[in-house]
Protein backbone atom coordinates (compact mmCIF):
# COMPACT_ATOMS: atom_id res chain seq x y z
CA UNK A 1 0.00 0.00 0.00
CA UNK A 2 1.29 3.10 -1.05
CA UNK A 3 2.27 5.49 2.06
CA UNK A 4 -0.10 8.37 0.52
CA UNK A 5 -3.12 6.19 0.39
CA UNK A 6 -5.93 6.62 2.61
CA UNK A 7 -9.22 4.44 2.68
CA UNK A 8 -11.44 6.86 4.46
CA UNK A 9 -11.41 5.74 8.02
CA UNK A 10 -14.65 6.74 9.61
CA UNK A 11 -14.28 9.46 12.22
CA UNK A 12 -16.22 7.96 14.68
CA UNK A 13 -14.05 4.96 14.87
CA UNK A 14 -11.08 7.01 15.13
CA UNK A 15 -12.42 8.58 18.32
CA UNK A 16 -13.84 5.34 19.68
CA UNK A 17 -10.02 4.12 19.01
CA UNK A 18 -8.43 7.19 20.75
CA UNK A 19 -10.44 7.25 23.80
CA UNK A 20 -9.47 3.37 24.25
CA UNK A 21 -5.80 4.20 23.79
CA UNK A 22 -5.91 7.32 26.04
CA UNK A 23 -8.03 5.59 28.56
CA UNK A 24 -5.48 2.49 28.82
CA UNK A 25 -2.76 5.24 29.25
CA UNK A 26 -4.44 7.31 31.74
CA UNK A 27 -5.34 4.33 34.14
CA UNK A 28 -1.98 2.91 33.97
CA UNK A 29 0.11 2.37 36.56
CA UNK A 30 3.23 2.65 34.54
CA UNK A 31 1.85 5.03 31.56
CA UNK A 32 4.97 5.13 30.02
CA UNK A 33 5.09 1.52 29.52
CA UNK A 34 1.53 1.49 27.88
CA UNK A 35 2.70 4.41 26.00
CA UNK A 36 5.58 2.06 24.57
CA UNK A 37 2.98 -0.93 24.07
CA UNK A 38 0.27 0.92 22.07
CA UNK A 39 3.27 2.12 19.87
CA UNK A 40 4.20 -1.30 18.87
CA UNK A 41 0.78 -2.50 18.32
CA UNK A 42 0.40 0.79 15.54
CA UNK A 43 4.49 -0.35 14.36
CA UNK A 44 5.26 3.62 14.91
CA UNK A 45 9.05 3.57 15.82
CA UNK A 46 10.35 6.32 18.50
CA UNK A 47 11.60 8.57 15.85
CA UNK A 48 8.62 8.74 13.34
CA UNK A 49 6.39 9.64 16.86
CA UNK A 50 8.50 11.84 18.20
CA UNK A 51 8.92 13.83 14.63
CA UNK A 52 4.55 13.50 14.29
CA UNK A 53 4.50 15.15 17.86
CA UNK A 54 7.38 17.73 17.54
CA UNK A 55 9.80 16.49 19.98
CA UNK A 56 12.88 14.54 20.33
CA UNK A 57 13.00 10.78 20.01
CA UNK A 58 14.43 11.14 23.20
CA UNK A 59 11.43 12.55 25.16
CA UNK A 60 9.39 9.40 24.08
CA UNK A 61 12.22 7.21 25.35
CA UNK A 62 12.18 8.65 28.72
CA UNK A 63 8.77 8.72 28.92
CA UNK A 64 8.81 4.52 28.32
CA UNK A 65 11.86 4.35 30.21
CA UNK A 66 10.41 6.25 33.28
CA UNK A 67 13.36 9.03 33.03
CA UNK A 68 10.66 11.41 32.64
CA UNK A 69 7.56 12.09 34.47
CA UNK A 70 4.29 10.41 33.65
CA UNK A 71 3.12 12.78 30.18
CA UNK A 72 0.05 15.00 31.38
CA UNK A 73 -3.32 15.01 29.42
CA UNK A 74 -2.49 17.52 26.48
CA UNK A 75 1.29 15.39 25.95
CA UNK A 76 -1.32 11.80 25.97
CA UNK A 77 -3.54 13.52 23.59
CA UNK A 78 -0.48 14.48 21.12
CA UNK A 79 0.30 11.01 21.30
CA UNK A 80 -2.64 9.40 20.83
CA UNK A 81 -3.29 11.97 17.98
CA UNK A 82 -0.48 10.65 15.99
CA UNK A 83 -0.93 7.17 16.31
CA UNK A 84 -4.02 7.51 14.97
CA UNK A 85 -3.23 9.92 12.14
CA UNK A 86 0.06 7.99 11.29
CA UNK A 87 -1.97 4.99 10.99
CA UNK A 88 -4.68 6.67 9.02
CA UNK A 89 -1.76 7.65 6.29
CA UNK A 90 -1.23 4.02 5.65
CA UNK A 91 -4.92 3.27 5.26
CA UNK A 92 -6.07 3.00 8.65
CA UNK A 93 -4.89 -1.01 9.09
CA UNK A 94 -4.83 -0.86 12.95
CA UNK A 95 -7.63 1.36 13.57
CA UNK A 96 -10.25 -1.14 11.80
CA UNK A 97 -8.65 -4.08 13.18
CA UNK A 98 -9.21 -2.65 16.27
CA UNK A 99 -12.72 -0.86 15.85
CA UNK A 100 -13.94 -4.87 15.44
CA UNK A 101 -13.61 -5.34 19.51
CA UNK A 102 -15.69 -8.02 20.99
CA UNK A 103 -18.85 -7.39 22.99
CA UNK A 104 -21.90 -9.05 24.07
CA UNK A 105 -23.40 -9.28 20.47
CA UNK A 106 -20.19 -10.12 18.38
CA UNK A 107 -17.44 -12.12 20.17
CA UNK A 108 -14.72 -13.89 18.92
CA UNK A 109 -15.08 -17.49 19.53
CA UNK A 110 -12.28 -17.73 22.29
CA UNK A 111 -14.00 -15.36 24.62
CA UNK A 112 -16.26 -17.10 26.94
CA UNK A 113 -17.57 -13.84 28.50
CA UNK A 114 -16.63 -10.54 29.21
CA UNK A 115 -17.75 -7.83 31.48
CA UNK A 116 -17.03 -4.46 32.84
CA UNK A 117 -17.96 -3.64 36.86
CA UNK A 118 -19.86 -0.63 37.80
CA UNK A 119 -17.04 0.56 40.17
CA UNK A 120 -13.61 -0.68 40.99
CA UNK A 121 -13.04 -4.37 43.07
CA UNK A 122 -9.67 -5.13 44.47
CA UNK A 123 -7.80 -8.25 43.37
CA UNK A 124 -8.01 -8.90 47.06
CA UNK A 125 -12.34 -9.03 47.17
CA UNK A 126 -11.86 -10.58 43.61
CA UNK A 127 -10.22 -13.75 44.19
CA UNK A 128 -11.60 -14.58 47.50
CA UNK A 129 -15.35 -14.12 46.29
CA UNK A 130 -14.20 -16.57 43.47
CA UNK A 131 -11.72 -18.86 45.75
CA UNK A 132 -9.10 -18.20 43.64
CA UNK A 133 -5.63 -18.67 45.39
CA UNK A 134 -3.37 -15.70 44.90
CA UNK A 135 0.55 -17.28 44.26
CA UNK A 136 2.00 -13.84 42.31
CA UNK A 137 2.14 -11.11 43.64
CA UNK A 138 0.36 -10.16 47.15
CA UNK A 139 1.80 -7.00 47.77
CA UNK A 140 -0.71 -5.82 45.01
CA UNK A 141 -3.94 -7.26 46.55
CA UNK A 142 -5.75 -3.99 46.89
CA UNK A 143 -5.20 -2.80 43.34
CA UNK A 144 -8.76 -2.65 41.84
CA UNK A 145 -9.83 -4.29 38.40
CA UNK A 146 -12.49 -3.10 36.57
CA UNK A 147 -14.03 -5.50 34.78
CA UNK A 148 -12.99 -9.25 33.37
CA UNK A 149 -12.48 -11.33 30.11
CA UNK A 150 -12.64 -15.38 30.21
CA UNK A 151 -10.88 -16.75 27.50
CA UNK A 152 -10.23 -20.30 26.14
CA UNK A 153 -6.35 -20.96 25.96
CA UNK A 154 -6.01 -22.74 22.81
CA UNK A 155 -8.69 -20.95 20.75
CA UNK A 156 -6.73 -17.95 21.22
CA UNK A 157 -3.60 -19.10 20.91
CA UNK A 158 -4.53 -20.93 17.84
CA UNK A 159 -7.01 -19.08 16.14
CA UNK A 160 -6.64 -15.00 16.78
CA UNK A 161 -4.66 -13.57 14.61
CA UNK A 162 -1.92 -11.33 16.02
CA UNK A 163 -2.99 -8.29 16.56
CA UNK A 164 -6.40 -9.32 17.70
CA UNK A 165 -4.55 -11.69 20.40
CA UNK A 166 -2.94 -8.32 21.49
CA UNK A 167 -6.95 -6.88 21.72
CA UNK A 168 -7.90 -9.59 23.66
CA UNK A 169 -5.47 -8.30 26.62
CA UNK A 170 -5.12 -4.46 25.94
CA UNK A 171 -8.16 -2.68 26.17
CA UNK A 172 -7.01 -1.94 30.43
CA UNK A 173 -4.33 -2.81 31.89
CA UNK A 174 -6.94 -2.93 35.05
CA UNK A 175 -8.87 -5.95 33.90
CA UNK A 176 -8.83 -9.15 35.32
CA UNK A 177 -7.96 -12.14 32.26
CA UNK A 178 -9.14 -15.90 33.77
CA UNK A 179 -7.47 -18.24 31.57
CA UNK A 180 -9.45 -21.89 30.73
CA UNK A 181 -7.55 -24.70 29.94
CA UNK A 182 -4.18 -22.78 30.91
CA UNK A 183 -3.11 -25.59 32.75
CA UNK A 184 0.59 -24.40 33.83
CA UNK A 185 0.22 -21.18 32.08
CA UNK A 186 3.95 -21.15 29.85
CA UNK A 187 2.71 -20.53 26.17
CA UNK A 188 0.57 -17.73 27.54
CA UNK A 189 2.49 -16.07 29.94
CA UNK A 190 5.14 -15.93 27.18
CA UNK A 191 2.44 -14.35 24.53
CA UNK A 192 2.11 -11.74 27.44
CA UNK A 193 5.74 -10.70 27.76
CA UNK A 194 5.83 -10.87 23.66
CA UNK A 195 3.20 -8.61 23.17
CA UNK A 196 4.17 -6.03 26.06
CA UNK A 197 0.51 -6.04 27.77
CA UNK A 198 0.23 -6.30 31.13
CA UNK A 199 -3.45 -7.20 32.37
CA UNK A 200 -4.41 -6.20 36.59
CA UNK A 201 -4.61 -10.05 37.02
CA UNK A 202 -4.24 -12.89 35.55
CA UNK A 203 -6.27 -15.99 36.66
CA UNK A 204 -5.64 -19.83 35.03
CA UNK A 205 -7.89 -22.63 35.53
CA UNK A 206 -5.42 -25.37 36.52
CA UNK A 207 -5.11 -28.21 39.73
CA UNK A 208 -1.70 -27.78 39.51
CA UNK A 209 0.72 -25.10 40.19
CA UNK A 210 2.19 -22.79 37.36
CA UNK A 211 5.37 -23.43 35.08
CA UNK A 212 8.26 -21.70 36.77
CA UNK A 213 8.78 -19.65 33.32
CA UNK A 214 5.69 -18.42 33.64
CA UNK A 215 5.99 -17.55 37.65
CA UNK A 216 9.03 -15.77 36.71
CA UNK A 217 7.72 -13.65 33.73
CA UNK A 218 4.76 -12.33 36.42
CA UNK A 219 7.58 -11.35 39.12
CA UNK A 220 9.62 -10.01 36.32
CA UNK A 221 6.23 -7.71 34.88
CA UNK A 222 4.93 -7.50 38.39
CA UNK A 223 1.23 -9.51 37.06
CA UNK A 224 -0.67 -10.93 39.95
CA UNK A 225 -1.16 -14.55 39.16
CA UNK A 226 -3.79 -16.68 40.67
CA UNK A 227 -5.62 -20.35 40.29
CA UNK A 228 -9.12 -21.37 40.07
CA UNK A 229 -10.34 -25.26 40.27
CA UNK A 230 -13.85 -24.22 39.80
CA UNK A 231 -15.13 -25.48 36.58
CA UNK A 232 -16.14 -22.98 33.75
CA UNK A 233 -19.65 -22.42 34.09
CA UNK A 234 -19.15 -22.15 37.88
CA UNK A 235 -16.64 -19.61 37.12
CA UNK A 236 -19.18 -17.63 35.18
CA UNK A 237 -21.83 -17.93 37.60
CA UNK A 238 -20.30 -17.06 40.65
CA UNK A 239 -19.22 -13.91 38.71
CA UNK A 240 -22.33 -12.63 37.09
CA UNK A 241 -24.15 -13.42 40.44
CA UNK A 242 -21.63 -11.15 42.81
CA UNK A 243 -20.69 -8.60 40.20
CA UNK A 244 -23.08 -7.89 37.77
């Protein structure tokens, strides 16, 4: 596709698509990291950014690097901006991939269910309603989620393309993921790290305990882990019924 060419993306979508991005970035607890991981999903290097937004490459590497102090409103709106235009210059690839997001009337077929929360739970509340044993990361108990995703392992491993396997995990990083079928969590934990998301917990089905790879990647991008031996459909019950 020629770098000139533009297919018309439709406005609204492009605001739908920035107020996702900004969101994610706002409610971050490490902005500068999400900054970094929404600029690989578009494939806009440092450089091309930092020339779309007026500054030096630098500034965007301290802002990912944490050199520099989280970007205010008006520096996350520049950002955004230029993701979004920079993608629209090359016919708006990521924005329409993106604009397809699951919901309760068009899913893809490795997401079980999905749900937002009216206010904030901690991870704390969250687990213990579900008896879910926290074995990553307790000194982050009391962060809140806002909201869940169940997914089924292998479908998405298998079946999503790539950058709708990044969707899947990127729309907050404050959103509980319960993984079905995980078993000792490895393949996915690794698709994590790869694709620089970091969810506000991660929850896998399994009777057994987690692959030490996969313990060590969740230390490493401070992700509370947890397991589950409830059986799916008890999972989703027990969730709709205490927070929906």
């Amino acid at each position: 596709m020629n770098e000139e060419e533009n297919n018309d993306v439709n406005n609204l979508d492009k605001i739908i698509v920035a107020k996702r991005i900004a969101g994610d970035i706002v409610l971050s607890s490490e902005p500068g990291k999400t900054i970094q991981k929404w600029r690989n999903i578009f494939k806009v290097s440092q450089k091309k950014l930092a020339d779309k937004i007026g500054v030096m490459p630098s500034v965007i590497s301290d802002y990912e690097n944490g050199r520099r102090q989280s970007p205010g409103i008006k520096m996350i709106r520049k950002i955004v901006n230029a993701l979004i235009e920079i993608d629209e210059k090359y016919g708006g690839k990521v924005i329409k991939e993106f604009i397809n997001m699951p919901n309760k009337t068009n899913k893809f077929s490795s997401i079980i269910d999905v749900a937002d929360f009216r206010k904030g739970i901690t991870i704390k509340d969250f687990c213990k309603v579900l008896d879910a044993i926290i074995i990553v990361g307790n000194e982050n108990i009391e962060n809140k989620i806002y909201g869940y995703t169940i997914v089924d392992t292998m479908k998405a491993i298998l079946e999503l393309p790539s950058i709708q396997f990044i969707q899947l995990y990127s729309l907050t990083n404050n959103r509980a993921i319960i993984f079905i079928g995980a078993h000792k969590g490895k393949s996915t934990m690794v698709a994590l790290k790869v694709s620089n998301v970091k969810p506000g917990l991660v929850i896998f089905q399994s009777s057994e305990d987690i692959d030490d790879l996969a313990r060590k990647i969740a230390e490493l991008e401070n992700i509370p882990i947890a397991i589950i031996k409830k059986d799916t459909q008890s999972i989703i019950d027990c969730l709709r019924k205490n927070f929906l």
